[in-house]
PDB file of N, CA and C in Angstrom:
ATOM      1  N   UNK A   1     266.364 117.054  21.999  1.00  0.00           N
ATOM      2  CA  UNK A   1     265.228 116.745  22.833  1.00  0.00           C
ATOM      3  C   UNK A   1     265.049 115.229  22.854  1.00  0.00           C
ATOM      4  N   UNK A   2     264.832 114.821  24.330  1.00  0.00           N
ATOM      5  CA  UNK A   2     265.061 113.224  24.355  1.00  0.00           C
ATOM      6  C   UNK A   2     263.558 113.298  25.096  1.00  0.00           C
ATOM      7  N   UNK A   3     262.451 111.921  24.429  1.00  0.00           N
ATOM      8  CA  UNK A   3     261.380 111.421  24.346  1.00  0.00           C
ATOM      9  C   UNK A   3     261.447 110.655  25.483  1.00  0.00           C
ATOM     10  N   UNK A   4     260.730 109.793  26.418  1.00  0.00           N
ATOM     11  CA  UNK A   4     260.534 108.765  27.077  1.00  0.00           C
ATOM     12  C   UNK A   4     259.077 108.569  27.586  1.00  0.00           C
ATOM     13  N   UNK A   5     258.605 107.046  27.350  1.00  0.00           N
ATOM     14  CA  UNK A   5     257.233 106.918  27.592  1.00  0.00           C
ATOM     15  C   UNK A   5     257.551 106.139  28.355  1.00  0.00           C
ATOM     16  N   UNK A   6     257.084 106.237  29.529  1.00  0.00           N
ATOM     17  CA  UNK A   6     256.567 105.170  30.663  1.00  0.00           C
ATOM     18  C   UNK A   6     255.155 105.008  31.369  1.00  0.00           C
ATOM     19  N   UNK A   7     254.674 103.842  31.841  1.00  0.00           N
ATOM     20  CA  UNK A   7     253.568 103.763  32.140  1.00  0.00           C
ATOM     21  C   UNK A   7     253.993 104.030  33.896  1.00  0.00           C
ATOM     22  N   UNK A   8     253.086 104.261  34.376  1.00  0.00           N
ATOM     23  CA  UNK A   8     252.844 104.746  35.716  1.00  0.00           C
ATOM     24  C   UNK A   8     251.634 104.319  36.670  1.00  0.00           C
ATOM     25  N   UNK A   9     251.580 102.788  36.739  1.00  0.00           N
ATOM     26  CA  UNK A   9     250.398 101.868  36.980  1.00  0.00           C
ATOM     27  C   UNK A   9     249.596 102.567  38.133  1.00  0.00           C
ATOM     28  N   UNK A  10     250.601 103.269  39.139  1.00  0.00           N
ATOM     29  CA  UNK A  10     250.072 103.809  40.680  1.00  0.00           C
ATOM     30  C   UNK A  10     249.421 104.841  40.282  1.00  0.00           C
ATOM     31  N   UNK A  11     248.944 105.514  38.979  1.00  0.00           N
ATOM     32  CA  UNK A  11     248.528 107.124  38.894  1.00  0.00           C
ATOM     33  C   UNK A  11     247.708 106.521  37.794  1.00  0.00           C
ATOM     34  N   UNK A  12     247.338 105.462  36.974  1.00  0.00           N
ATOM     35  CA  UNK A  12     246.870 105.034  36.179  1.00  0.00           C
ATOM     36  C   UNK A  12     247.293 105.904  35.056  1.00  0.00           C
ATOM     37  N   UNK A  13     248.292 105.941  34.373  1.00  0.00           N
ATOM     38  CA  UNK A  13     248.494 106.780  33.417  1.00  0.00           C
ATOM     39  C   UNK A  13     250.066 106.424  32.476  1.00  0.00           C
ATOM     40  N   UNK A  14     250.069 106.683  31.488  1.00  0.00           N
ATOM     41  CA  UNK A  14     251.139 106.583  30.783  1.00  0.00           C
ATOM     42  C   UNK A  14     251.785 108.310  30.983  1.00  0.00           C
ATOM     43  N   UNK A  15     252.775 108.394  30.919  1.00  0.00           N
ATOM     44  CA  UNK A  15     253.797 109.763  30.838  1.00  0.00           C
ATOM     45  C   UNK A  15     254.242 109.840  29.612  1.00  0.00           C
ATOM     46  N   UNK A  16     255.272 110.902  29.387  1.00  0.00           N
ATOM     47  CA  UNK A  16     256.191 111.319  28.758  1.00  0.00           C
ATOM     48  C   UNK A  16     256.917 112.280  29.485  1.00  0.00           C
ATOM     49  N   UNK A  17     258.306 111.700  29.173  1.00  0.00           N
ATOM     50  CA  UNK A  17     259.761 112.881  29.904  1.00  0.00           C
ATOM     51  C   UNK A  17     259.815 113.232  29.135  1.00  0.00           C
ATOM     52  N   UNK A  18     260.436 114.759  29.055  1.00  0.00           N
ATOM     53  CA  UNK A  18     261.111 115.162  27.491  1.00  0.00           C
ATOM     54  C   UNK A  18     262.401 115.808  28.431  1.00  0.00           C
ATOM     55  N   UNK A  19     263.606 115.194  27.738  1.00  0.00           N
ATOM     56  CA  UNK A  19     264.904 115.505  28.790  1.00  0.00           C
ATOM     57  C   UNK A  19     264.514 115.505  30.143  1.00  0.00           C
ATOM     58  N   UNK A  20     264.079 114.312  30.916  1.00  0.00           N
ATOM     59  CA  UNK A  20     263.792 113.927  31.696  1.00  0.00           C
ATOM     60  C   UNK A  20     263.055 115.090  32.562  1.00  0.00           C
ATOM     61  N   UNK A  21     262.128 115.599  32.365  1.00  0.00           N
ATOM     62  CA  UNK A  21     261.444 116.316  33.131  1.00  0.00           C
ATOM     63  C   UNK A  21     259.655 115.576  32.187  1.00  0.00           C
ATOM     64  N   UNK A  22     258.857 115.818  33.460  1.00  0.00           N
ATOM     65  CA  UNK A  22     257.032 114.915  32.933  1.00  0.00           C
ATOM     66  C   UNK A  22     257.304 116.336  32.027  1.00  0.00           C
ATOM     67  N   UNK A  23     256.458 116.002  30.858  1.00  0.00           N
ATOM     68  CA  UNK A  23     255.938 116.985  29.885  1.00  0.00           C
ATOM     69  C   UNK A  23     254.319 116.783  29.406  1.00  0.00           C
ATOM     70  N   UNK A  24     253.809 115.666  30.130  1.00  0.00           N
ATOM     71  CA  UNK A  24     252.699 115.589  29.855  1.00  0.00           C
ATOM     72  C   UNK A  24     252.142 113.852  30.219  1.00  0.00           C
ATOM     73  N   UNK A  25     251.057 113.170  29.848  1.00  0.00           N
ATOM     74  CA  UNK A  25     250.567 112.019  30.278  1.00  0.00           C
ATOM     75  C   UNK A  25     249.047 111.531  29.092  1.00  0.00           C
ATOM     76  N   UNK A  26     249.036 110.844  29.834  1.00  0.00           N
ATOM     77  CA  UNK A  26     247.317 109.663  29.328  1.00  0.00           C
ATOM     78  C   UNK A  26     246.995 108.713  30.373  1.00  0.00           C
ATOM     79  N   UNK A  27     245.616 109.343  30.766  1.00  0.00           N
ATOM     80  CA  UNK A  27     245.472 108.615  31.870  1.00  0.00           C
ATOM     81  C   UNK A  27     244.195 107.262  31.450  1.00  0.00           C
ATOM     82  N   UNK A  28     244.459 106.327  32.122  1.00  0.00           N
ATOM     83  CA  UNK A  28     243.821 105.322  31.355  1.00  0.00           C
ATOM     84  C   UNK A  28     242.796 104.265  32.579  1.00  0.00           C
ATOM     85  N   UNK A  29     241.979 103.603  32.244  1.00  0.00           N
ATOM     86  CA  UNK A  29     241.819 102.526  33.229  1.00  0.00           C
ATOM     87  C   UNK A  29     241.974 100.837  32.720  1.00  0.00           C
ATOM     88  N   UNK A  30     242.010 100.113  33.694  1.00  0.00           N
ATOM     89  CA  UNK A  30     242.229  98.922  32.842  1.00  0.00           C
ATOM     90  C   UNK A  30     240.730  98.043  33.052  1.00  0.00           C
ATOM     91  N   UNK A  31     240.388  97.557  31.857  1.00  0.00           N
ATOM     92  CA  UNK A  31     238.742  96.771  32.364  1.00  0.00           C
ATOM     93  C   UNK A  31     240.241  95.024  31.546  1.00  0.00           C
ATOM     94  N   UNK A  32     239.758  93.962  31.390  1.00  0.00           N
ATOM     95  CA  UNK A  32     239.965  92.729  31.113  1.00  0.00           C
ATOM     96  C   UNK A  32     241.030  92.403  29.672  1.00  0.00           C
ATOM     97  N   UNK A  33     242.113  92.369  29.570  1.00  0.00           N
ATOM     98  CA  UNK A  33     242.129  92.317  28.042  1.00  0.00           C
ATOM     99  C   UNK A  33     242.434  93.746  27.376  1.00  0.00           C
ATOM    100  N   UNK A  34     242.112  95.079  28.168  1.00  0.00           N
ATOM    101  CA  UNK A  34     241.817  96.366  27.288  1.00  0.00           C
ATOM    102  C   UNK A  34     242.426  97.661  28.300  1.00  0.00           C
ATOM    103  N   UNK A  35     242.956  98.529  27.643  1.00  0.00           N
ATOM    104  CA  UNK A  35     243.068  99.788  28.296  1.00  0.00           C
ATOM    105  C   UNK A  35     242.562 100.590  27.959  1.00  0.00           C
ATOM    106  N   UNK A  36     241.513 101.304  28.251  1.00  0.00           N
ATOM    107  CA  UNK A  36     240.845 102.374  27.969  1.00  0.00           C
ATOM    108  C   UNK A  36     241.662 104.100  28.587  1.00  0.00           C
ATOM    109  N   UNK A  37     241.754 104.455  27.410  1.00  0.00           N
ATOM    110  CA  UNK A  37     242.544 105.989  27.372  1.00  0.00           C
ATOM    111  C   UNK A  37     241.654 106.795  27.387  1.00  0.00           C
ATOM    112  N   UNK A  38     241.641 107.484  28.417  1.00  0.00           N
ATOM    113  CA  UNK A  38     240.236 108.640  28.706  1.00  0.00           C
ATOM    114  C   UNK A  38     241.060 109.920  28.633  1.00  0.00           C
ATOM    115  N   UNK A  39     241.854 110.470  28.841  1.00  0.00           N
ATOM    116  CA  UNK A  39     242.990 111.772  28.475  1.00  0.00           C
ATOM    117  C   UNK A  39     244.135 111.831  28.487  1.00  0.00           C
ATOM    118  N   UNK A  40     244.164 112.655  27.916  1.00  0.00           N
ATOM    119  CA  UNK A  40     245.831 113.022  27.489  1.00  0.00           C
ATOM    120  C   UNK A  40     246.251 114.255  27.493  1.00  0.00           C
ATOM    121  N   UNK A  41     247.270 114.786  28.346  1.00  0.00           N
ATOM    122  CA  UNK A  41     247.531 116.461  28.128  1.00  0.00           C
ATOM    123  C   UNK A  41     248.883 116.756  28.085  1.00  0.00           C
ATOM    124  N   UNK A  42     249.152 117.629  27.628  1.00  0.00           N
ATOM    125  CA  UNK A  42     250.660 117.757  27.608  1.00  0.00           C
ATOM    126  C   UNK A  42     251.114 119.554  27.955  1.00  0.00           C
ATOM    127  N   UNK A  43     251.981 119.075  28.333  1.00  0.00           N
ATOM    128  CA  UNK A  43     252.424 120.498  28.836  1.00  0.00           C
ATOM    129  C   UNK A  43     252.422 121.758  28.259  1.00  0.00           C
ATOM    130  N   UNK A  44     251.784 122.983  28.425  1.00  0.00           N
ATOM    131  CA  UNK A  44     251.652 123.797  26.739  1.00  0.00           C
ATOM    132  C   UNK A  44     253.427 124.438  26.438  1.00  0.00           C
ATOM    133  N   UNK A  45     254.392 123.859  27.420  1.00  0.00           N
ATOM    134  CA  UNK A  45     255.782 124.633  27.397  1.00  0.00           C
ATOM    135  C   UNK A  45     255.964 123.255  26.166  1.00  0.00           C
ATOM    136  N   UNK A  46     255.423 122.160  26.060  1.00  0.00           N
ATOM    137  CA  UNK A  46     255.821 121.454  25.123  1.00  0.00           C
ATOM    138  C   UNK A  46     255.171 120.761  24.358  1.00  0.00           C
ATOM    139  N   UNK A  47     254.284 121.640  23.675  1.00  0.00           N
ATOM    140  CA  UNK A  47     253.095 121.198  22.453  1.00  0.00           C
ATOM    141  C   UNK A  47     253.425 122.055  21.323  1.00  0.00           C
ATOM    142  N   UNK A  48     253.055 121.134  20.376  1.00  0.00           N
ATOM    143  CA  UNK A  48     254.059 121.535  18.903  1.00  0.00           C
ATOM    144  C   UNK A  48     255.217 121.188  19.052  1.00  0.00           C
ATOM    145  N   UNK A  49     255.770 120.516  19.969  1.00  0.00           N
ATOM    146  CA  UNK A  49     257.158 119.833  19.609  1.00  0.00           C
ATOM    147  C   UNK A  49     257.190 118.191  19.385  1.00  0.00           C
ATOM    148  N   UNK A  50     256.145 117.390  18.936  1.00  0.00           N
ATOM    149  CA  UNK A  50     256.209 116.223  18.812  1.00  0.00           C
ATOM    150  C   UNK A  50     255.890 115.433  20.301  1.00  0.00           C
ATOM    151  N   UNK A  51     255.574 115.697  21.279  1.00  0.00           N
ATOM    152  CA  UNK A  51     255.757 115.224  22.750  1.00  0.00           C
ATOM    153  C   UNK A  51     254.237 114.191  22.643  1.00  0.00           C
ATOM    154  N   UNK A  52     252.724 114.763  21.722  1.00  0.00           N
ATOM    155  CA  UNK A  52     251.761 114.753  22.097  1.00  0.00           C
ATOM    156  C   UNK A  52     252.384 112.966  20.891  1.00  0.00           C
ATOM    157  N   UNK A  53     252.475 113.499  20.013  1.00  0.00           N
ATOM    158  CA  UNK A  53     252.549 112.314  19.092  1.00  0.00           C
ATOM    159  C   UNK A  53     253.642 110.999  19.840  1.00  0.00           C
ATOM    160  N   UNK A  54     254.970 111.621  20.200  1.00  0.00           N
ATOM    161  CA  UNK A  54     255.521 110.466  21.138  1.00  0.00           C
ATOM    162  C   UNK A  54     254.836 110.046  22.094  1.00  0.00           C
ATOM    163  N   UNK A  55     253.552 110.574  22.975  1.00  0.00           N
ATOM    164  CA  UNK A  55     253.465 109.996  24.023  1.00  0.00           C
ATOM    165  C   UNK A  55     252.450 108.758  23.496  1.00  0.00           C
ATOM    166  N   UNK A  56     251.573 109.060  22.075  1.00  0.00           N
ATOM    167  CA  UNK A  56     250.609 108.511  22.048  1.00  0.00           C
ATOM    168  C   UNK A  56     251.275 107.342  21.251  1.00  0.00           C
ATOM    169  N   UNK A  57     252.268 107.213  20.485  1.00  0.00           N
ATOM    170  CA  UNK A  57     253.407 106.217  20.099  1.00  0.00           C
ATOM    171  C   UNK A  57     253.448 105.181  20.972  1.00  0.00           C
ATOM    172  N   UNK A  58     254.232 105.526  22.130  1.00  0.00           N
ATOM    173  CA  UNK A  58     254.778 104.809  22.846  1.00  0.00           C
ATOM    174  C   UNK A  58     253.872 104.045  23.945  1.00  0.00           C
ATOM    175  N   UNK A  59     252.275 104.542  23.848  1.00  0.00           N
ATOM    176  CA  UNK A  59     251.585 103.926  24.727  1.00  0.00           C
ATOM    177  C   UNK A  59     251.311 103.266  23.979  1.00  0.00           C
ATOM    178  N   UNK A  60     250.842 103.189  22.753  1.00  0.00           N
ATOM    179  CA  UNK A  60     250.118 102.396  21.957  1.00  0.00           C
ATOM    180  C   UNK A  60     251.051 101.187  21.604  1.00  0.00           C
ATOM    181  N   UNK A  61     252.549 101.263  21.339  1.00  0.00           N
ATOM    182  CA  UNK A  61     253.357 100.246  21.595  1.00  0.00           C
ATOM    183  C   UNK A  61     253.994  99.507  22.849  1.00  0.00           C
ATOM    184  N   UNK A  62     253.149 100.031  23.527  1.00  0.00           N
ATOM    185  CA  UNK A  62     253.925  98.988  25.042  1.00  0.00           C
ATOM    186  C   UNK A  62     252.185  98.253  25.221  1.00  0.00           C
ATOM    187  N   UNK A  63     251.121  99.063  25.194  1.00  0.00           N
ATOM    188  CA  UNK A  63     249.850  98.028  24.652  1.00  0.00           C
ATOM    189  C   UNK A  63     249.672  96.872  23.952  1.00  0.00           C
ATOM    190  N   UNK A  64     250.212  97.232  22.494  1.00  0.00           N
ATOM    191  CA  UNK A  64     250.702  96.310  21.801  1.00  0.00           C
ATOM    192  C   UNK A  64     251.641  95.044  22.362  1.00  0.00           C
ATOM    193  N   UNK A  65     252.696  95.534  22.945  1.00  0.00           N
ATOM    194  CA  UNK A  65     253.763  94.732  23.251  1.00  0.00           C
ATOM    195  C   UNK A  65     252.860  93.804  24.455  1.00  0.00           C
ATOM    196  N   UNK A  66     252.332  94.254  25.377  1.00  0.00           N
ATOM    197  CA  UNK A  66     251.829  93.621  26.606  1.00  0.00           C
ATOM    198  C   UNK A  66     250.232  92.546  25.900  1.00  0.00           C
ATOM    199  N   UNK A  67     250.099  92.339  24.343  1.00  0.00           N
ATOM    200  CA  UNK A  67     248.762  91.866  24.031  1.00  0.00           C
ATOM    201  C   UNK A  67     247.359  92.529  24.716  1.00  0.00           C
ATOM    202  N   UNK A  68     247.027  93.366  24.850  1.00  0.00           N
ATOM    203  CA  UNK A  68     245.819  93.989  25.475  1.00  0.00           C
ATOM    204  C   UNK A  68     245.512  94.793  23.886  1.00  0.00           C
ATOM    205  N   UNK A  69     244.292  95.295  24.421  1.00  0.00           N
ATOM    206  CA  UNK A  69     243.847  95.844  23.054  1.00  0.00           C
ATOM    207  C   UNK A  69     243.504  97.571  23.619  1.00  0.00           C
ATOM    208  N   UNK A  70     243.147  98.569  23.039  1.00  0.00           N
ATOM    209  CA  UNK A  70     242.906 100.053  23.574  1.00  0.00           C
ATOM    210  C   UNK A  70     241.813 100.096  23.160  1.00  0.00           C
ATOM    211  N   UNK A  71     241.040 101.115  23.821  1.00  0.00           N
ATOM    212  CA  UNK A  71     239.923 102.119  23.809  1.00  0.00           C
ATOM    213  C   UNK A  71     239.999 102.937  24.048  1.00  0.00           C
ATOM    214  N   UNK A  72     240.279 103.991  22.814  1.00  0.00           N
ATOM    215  CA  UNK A  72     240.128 105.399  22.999  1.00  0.00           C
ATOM    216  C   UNK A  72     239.325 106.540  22.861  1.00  0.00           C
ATOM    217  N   UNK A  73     239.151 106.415  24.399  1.00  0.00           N
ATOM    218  CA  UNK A  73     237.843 107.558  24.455  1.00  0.00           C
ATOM    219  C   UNK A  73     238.847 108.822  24.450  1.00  0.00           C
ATOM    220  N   UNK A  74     239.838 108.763  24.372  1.00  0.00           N
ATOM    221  CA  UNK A  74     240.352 110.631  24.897  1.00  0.00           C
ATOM    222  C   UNK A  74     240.664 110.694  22.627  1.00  0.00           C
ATOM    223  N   UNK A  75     239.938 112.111  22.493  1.00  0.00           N
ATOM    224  CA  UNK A  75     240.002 112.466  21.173  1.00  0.00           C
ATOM    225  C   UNK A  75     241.000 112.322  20.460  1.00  0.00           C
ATOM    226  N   UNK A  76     242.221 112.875  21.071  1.00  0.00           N
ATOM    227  CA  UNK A  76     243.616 112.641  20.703  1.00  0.00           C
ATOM    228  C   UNK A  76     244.089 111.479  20.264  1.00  0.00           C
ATOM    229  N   UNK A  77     243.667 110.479  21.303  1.00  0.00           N
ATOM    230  CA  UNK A  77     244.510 108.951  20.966  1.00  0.00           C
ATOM    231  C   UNK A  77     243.447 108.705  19.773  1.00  0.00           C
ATOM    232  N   UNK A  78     242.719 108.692  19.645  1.00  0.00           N
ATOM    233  CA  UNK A  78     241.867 108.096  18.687  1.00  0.00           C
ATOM    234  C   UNK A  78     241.807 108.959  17.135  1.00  0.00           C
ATOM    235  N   UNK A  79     242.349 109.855  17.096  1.00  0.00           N
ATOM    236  CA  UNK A  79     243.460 111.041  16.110  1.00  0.00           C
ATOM    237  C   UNK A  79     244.271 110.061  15.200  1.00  0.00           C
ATOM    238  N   UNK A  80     245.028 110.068  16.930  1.00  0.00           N
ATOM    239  CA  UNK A  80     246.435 109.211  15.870  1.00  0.00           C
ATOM    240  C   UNK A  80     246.501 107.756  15.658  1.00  0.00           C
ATOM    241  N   UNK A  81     245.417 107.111  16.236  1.00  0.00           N
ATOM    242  CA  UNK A  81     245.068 106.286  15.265  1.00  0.00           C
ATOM    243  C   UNK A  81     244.726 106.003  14.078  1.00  0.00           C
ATOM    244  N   UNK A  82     244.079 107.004  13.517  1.00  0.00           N
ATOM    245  CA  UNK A  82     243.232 107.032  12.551  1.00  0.00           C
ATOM    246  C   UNK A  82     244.711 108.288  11.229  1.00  0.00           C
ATOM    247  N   UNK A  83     245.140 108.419  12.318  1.00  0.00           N
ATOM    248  CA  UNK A  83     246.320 109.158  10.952  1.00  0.00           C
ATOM    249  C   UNK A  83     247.802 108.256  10.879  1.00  0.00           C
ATOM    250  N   UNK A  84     247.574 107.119  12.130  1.00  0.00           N
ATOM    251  CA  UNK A  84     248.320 105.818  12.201  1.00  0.00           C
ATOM    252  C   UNK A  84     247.730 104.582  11.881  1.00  0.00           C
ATOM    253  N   UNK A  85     247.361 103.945  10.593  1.00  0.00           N
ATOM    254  CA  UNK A  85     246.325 102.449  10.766  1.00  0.00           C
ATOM    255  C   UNK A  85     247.359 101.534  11.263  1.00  0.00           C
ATOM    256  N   UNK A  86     248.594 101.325  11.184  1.00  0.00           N
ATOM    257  CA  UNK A  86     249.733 100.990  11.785  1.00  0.00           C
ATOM    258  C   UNK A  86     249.106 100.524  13.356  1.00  0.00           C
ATOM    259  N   UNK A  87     248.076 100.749  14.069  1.00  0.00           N
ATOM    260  CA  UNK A  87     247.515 100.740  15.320  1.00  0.00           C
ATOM    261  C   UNK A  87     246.126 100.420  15.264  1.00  0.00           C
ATOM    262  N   UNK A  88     245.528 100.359  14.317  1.00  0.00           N
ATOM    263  CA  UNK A  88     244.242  99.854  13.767  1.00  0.00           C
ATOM    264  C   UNK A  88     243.802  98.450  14.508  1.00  0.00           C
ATOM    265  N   UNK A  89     244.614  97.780  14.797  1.00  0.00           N
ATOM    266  CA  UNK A  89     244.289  96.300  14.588  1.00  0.00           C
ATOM    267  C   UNK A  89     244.355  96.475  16.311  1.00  0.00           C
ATOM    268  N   UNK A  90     244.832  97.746  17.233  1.00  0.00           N
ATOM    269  CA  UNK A  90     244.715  97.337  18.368  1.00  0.00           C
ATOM    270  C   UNK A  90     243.699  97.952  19.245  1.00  0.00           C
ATOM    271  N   UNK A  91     242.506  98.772  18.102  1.00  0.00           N
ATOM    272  CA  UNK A  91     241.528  99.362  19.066  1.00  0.00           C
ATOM    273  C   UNK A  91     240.567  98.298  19.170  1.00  0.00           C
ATOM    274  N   UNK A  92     239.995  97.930  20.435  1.00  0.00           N
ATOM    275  CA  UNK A  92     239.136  96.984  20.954  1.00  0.00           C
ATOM    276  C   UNK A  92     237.633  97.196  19.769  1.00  0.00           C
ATOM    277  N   UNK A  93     237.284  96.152  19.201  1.00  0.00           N
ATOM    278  CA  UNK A  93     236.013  95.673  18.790  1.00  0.00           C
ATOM    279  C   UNK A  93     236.114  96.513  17.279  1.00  0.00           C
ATOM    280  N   UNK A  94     237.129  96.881  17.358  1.00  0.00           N
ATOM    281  CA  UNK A  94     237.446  97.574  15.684  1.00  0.00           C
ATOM    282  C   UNK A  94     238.189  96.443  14.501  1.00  0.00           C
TER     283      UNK A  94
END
């Protein structure tokens, strides 16, 4: 099973392929400086296979990479933050 996170600026949302088919997303908005993550769902043909944790990985490192900081309002991202401090330093006003 092959992972891929891409952002998807026209749908406001980050993805995940899993063997190149969408398996799920996080849809986000952008305010100054910050991306705010309001949901995340993933496909139920591919939950419990790691897809929910790669997608929230790979957004949180292309965030990182681009200097912006997150806000996560969707429950999930703000999960694996908190079971990742590894990402600590990139939730806004935290």
């Amino acid at each position: 099973m092959t992972f891929l996170v891409e952002d998807n600026p026209a749908r406001h949302r980050f993805e995940i392929l899993v063997d190149d088919g969408l398996a799920g997303f996080a849809s986000y908005r952008i305010t100054p400086g910050t991306v705010v993550v309001t949901h995340t769902e993933i496909d139920p043909a591919h939950r419990g296979q790691g897809a929910g944790d790669a997608l929230a990985h790979g957004l949180l490192t292309r965030i990182s990479e681009r200097g912006e900081l997150v806000v996560p309002q969707c429950p999930f991202i703000a999960a694996y933050i908190e079971r990742h401090p590894e990402f600590a330093a990139l939730v806004a006003g935290g």
